[in-house]
Protein backbone atom coordinates (compact mmCIF):
# COMPACT_ATOMS: atom_id res chain seq x y z
CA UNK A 1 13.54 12.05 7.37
CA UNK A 2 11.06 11.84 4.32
CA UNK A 3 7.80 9.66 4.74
CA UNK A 4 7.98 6.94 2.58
CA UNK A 5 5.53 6.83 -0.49
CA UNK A 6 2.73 4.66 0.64
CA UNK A 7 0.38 2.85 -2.22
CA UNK A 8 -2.60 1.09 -2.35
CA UNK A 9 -2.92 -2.59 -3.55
CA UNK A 10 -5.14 -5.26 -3.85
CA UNK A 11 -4.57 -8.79 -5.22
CA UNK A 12 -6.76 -8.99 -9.01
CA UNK A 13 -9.75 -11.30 -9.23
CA UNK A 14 -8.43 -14.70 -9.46
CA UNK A 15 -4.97 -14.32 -8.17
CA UNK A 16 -6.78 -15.21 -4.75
CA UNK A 17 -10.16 -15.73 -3.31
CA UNK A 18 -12.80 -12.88 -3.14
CA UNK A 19 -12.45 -12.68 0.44
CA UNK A 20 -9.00 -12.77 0.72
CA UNK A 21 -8.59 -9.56 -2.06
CA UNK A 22 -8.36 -7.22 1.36
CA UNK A 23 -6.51 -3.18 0.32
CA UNK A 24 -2.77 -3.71 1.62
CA UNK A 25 -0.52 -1.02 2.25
CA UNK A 26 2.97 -1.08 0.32
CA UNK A 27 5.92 1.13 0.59
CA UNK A 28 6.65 2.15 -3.03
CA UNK A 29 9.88 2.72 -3.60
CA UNK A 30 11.98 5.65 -5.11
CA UNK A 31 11.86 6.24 -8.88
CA UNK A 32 9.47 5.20 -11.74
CA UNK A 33 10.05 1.51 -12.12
CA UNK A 34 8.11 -0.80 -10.62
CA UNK A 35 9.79 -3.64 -8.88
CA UNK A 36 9.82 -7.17 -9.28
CA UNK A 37 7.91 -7.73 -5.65
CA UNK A 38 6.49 -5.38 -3.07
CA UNK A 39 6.17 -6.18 0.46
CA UNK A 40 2.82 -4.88 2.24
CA UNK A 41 2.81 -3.91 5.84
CA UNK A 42 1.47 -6.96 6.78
CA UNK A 43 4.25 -9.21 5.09
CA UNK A 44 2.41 -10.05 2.53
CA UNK A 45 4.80 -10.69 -0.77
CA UNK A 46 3.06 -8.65 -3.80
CA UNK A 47 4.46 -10.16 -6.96
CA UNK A 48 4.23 -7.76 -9.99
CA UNK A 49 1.24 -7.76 -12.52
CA UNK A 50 -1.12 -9.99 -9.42
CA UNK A 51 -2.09 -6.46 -7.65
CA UNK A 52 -4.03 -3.32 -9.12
CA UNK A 53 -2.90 -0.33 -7.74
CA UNK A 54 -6.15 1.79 -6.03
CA UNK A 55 -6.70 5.47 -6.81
CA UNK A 56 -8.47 6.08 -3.67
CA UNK A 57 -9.54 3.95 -0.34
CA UNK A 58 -12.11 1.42 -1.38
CA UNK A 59 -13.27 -2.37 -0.79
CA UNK A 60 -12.44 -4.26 2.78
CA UNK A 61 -8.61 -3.06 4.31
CA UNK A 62 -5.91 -4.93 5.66
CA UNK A 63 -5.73 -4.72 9.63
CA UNK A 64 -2.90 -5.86 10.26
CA UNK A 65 -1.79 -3.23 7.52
CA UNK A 66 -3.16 -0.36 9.39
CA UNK A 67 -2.27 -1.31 12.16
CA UNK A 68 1.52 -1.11 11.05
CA UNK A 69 1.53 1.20 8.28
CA UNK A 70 3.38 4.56 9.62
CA UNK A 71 1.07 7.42 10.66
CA UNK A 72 1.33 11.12 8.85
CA UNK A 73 3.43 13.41 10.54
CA UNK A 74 1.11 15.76 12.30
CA UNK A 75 -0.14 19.23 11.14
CA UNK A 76 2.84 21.23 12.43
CA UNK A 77 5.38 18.87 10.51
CA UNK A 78 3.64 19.44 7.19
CA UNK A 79 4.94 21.70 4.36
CA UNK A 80 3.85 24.81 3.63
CA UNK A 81 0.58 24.63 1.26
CA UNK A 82 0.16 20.63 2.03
């Protein structure tokens, strides 16, 4: 079974409160287009064009999307060269 694609997101300024723009987690689906919606971990319904998509870990994370994203497979699972 293949891992599923996991990005970074977080709501832009104005689309919600400063505190509440927390780093979800979001599946991404297969292929290049970007869907309508995305649904974070945490249930949270990402609408496209209200989320910027995050290079690299930064700014205050999601708990309860940590807490349910899926963990990497461990060392021995890995490909060759990963």
């Amino acid at each position: 079974m293949t891992a599923p694609r996991l990005l970074l997101v977080r709501l832009r300024r104005g689309v919600v409160g400063e505190s509440r723009r927390v780093v979800h987690i979001v599946a991404f689906p297969d292929g290049e287009e970007i869907p309508e919606s995305l649904t974070a971990y945490c249930g949270e319904l990402i609408l496209r064009g209200t989320a910027e998509a995050l290079t690299k870990p930064c700014g205050m994370p999601c708990t309860l999307c940590l807490w349910r994203a899926p963990l990497p497979p461990p060392p021995s699972e890995l490909p060759a060269g990963a």
